[in-house]
Protein backbone atom coordinates (compact mmCIF):
# COMPACT_ATOMS: atom_id res chain seq x y z
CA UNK A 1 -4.11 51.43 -147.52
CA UNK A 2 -7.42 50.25 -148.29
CA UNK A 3 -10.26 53.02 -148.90
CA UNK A 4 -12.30 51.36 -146.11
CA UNK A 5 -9.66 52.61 -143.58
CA UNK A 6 -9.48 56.30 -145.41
CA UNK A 7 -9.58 59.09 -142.92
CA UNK A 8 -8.97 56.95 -139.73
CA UNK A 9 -6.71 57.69 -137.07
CA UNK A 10 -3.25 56.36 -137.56
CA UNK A 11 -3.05 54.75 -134.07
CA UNK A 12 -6.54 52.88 -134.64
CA UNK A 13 -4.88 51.84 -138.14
CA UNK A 14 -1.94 50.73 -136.77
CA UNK A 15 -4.08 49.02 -133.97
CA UNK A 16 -6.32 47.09 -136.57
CA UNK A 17 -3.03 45.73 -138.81
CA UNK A 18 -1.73 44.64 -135.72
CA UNK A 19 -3.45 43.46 -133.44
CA UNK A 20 -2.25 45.18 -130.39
CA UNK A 21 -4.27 47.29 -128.42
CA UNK A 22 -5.16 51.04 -129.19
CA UNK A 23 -2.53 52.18 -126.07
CA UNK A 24 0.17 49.61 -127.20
CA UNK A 25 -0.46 51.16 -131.12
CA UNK A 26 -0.06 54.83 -129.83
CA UNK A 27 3.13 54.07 -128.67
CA UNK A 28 4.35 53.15 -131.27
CA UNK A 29 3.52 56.00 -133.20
CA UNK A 30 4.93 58.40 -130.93
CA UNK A 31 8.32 56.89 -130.71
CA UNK A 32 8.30 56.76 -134.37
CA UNK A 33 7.82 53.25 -134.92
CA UNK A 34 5.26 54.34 -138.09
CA UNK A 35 6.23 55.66 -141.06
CA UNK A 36 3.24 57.06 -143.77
CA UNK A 37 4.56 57.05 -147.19
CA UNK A 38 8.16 56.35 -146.44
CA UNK A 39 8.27 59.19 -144.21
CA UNK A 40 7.86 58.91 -139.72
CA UNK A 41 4.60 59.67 -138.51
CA UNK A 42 4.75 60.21 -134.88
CA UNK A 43 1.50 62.19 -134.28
CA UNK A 44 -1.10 59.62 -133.13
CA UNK A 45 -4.21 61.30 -134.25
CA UNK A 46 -2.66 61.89 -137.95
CA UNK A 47 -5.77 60.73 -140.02
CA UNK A 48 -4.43 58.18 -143.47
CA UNK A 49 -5.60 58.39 -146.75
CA UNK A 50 -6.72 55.89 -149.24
CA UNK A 51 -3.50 54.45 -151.10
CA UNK A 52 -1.10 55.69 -148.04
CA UNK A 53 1.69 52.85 -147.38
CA UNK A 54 1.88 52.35 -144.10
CA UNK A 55 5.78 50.56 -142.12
CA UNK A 56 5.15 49.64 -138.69
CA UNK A 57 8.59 48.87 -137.22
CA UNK A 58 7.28 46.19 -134.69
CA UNK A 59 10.13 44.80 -132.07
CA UNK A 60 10.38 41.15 -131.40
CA UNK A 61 7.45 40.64 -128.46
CA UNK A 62 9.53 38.56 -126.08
CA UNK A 63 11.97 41.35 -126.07
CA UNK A 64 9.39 44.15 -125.77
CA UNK A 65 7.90 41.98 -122.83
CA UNK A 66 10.97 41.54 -120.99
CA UNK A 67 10.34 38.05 -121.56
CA UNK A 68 13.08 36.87 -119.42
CA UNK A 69 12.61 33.81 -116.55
CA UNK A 70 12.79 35.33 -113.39
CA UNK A 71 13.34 32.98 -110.16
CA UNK A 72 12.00 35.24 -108.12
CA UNK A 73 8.55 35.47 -108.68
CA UNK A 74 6.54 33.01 -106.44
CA UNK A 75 5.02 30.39 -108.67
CA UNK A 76 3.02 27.95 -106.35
CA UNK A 77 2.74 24.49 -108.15
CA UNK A 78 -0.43 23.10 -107.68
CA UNK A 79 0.16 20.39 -110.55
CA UNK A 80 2.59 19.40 -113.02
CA UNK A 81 3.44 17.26 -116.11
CA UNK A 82 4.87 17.63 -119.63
CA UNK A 83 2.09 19.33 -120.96
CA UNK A 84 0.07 20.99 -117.89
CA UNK A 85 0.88 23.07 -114.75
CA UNK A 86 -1.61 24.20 -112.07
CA UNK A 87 -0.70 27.18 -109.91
CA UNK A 88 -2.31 28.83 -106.95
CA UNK A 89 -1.36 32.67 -107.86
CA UNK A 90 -1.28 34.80 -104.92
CA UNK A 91 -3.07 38.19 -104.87
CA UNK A 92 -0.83 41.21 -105.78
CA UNK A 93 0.70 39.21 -108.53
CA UNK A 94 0.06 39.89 -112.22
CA UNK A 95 0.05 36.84 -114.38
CA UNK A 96 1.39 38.57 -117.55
CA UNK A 97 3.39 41.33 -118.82
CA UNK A 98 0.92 44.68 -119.97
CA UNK A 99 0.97 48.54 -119.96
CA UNK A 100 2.30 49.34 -116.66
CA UNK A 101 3.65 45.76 -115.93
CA UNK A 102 6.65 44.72 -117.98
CA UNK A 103 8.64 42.39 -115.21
CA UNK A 104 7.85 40.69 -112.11
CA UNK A 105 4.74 39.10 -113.54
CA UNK A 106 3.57 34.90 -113.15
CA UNK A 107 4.90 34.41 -116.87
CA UNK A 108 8.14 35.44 -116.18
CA UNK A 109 8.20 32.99 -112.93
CA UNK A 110 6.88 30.13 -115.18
CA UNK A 111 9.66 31.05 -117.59
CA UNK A 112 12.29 30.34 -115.30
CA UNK A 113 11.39 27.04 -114.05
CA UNK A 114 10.02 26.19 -117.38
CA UNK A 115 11.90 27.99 -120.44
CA UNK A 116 10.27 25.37 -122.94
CA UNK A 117 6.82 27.86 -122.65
CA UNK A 118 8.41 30.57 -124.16
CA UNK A 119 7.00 29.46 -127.53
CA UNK A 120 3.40 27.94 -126.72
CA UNK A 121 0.75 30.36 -127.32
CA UNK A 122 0.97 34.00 -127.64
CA UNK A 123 4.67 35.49 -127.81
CA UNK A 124 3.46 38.05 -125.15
CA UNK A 125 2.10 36.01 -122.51
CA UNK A 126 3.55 32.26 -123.69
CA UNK A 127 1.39 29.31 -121.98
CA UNK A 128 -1.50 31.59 -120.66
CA UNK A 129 -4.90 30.45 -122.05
CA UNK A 130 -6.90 32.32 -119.13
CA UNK A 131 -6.25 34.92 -116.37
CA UNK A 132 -6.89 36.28 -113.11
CA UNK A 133 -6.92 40.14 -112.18
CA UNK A 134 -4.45 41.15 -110.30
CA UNK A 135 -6.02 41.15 -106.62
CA UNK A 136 -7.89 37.55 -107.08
CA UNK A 137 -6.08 34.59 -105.88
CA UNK A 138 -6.41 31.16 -106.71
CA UNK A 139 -6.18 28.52 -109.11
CA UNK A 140 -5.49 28.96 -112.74
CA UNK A 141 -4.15 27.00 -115.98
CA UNK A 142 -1.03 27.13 -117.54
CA UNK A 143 -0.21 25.47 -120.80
CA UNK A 144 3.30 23.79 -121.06
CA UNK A 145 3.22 22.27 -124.62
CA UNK A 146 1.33 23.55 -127.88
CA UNK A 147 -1.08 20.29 -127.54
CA UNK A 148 -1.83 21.29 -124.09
CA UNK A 149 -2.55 24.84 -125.18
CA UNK A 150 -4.44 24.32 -128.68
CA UNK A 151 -6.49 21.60 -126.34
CA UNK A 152 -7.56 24.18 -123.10
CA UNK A 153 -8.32 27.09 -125.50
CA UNK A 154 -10.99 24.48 -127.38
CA UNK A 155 -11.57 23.29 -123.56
CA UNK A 156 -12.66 26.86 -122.33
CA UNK A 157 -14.14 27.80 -125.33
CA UNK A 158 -16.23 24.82 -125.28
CA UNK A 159 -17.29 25.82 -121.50
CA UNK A 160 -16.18 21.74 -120.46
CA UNK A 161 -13.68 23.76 -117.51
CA UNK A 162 -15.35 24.14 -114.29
CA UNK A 163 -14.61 27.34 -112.46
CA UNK A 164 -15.60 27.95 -109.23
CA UNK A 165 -14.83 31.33 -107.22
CA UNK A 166 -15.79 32.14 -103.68
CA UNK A 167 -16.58 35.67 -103.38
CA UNK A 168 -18.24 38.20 -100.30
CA UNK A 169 -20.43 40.26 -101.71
CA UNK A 170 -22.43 43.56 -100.65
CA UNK A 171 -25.86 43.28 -99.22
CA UNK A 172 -28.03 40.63 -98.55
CA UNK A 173 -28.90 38.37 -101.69
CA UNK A 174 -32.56 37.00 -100.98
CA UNK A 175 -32.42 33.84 -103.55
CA UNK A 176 -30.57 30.80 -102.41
CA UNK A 177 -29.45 30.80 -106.06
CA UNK A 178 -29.30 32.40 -108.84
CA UNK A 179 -28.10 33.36 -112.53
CA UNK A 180 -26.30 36.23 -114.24
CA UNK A 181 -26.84 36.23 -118.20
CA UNK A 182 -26.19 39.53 -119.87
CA UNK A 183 -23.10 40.54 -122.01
CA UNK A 184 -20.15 42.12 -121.19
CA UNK A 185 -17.70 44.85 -122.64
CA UNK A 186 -15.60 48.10 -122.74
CA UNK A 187 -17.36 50.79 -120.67
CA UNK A 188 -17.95 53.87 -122.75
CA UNK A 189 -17.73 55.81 -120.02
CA UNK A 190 -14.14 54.48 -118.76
CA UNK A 191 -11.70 51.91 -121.11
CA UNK A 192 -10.52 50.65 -118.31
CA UNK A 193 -13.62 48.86 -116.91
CA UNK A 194 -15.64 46.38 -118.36
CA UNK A 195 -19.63 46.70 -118.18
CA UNK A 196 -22.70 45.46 -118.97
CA UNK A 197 -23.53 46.86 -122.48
CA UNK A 198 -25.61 45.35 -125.67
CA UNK A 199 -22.56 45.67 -127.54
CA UNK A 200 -20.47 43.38 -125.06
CA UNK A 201 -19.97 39.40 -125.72
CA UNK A 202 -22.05 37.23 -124.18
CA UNK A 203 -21.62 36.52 -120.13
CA UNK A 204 -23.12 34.00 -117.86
CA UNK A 205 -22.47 33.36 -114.12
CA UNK A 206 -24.11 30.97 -111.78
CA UNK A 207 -24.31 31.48 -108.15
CA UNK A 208 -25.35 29.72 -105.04
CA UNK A 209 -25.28 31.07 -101.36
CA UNK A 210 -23.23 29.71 -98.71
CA UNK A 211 -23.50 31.99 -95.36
CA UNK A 212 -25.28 35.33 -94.21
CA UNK A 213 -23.92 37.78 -92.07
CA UNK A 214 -25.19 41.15 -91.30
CA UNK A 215 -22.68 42.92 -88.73
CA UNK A 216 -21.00 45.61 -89.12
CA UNK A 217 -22.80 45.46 -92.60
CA UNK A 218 -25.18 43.25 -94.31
CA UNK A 219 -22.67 40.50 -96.35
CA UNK A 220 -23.46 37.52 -98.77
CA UNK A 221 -20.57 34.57 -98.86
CA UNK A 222 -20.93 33.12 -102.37
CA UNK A 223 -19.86 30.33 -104.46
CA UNK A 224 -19.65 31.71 -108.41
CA UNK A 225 -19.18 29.76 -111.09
CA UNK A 226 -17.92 31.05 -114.90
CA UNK A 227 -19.71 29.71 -117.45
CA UNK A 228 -18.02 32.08 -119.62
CA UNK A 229 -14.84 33.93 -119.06
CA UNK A 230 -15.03 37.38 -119.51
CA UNK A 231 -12.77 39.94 -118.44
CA UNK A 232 -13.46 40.85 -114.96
CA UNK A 233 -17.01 38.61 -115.25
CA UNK A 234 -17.40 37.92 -112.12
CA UNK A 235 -17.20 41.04 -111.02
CA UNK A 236 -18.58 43.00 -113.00
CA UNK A 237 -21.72 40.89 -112.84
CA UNK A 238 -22.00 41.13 -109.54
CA UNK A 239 -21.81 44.60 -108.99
CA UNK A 240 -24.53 44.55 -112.22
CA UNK A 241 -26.81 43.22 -109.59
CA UNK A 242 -26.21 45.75 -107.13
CA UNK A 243 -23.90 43.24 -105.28
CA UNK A 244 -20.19 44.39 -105.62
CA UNK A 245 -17.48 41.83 -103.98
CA UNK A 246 -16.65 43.64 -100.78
CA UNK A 247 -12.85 45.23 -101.08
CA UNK A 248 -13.50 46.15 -105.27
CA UNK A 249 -12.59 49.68 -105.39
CA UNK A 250 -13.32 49.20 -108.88
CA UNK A 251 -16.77 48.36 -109.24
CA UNK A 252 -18.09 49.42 -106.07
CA UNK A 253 -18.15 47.34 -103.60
CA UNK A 254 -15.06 49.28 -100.78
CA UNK A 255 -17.02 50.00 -97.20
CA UNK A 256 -15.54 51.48 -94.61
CA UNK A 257 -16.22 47.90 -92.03
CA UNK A 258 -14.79 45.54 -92.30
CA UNK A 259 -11.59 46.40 -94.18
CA UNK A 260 -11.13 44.76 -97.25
CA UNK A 261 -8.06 45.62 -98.99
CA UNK A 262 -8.39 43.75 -102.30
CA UNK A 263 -11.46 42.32 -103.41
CA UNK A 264 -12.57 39.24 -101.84
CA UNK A 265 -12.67 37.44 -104.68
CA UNK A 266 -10.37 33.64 -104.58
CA UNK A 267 -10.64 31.12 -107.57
CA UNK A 268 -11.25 27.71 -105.58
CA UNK A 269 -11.82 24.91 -107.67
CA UNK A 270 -10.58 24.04 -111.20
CA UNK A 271 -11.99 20.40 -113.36
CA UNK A 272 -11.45 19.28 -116.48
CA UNK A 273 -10.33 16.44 -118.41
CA UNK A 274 -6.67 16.22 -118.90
CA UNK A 275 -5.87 18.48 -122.30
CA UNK A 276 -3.45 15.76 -124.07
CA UNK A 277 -4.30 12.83 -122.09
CA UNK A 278 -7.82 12.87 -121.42
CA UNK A 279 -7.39 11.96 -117.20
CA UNK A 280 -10.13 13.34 -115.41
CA UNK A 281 -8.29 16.39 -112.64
CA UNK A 282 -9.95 18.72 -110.06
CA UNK A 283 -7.96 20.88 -107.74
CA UNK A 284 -9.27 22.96 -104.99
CA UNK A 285 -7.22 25.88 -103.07
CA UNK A 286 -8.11 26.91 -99.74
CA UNK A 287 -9.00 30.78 -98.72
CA UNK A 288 -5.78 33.11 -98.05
CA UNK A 289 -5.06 34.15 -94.57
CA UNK A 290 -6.37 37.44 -95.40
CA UNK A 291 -9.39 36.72 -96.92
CA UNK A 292 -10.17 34.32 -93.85
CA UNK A 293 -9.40 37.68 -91.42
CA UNK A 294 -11.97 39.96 -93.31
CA UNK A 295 -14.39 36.76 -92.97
CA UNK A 296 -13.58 36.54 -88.93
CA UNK A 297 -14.98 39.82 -88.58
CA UNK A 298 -18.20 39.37 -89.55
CA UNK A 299 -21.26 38.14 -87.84
């Protein structure tokens, strides 16, 4: 054990050597997964010493994952080739397996029409080089070949994939348009929200307004485009601005009128330039029945 990790918690350890998350490590630990020194550990909080020898017994992550195809999820095919599909996820659908979510997820519906994914990208969520939460809808990539994936991870990281989400938001936004730049990470308050914090990587969101409405409440439709993709960016800025997409129990933004019973939140319009073969695509997806009834009653 090196002396720089003397006297840290064993599930941070076994966190850092890894690379799974802090829950995902303590689990382990407790079901005696770690052994110190030849000897099971299964207390998560045990603190290690300088020359301990730490065994991580780590299961293969497909298996772990229930990464099995499963016909039944809805996978809505936008687009499709060797190396590329485009799907329109619906909201209520999780695109990959997590704590809390181990089948039934958008990776496990890809799996089954595509088995070949299983070994592009990460073991744990195979072809997925971006995400949406689980109550946004839209459009999202899904690589189908390790060209295709090595390619859209340089793409996004690169910024040269436009994303554009419509969104409702809370109050009445006075600019036409405007610009969200400040970073984004771990609350300190609550792990599982993101926040604006120093510490956080940087975050930038354009947006521009499309309609008004101010009965039963004062409402702002949106267009919102990532030029970053943070977790939960969109958001999270948002409400940062003391604008919350309507429906977000999360960050803020649930009213009583008009019911909103995820956020309104739908990812409308993907570009880019082919990942393998360099042809120019855009896709747009229209807005779900549902979000178009929370629109209807406004005025």
């Amino acid at each position: 054990m090196p002396a720089a990790l003397g006297g840290q918690r064993l599930d941070r350890v076994v966190a850092m050597v890894t690379g799974r998350s802090r829950t995902e490590a303590a689990a382990l630990v407790e079901r005696g997964a770690v052994a110190v020194g030849g000897r099971p550990v299964t207390t998560r909080s045990h603190r290690v010493a300088d020359g301990d020898v730490l065994e991580v017994d780590t299961p293969d992550p497909h298996a772990e994952a229930g990464l099995e195809g499963d016909p039944a999820v809805p996978v809505q095919i936008v687009y499709e080739d060797a190396h590329l599909l485009v799907v329109d996820k619906p909201a209520g659908l999780v695109v990959h397996p997590g704590a809390g979510q181990v089948t039934g997820t958008l990776v496990h519906g890809v799996l089954a029409r595509h088995p070949e994914v299983r070994d592009v990208g990460q073991p744990d969520r195979p072809g997925i080089v971006h995400r949406l939460d689980k109550g946004t809808s839209g459009l999202m990539l899904v690589a189908l070949s390790p060209e295709a994936y090595e390619g859209l991870v340089a793409m996004l990281s690169a910024r040269r994939v436009e994303r554009r989400y419509r969104a409702l938001v809370v109050g009445a936004l006075d600019a036409p348009t405007g610009v969200v730049d400040a970073p984004i990470g771990r609350s300190g308050r609550d792990r599982t929200r993101m926040a604006v914090t120093l510490a956080g990587k940087p975050a930038r969101t354009r947006y521009e307004v499309v309609d008004r409405f101010t009965e039963p409440i004062p409402v702002t439709e949106l267009r919102a485009t990532l030029e970053t993709g943070r977790t939960h960016q969109i958001r999270v800025h948002l409400a940062s601005i003391g604008h919350p997409v309507l429906g977000d129990a999360r960050y803020g933004g649930v009213r009583p009128a008009p019911p909103a019973h995820r956020p309104w939140l739908h990812a409308e319009h993907l570009a880019l330039d082919h990942p393998v073969t360099g042809e120019p695509l855009a896709f747009s997806s229209p807005l779900p029945d549902d979000l178009v009834g929370v629109r209807a009653q406004l005025a």
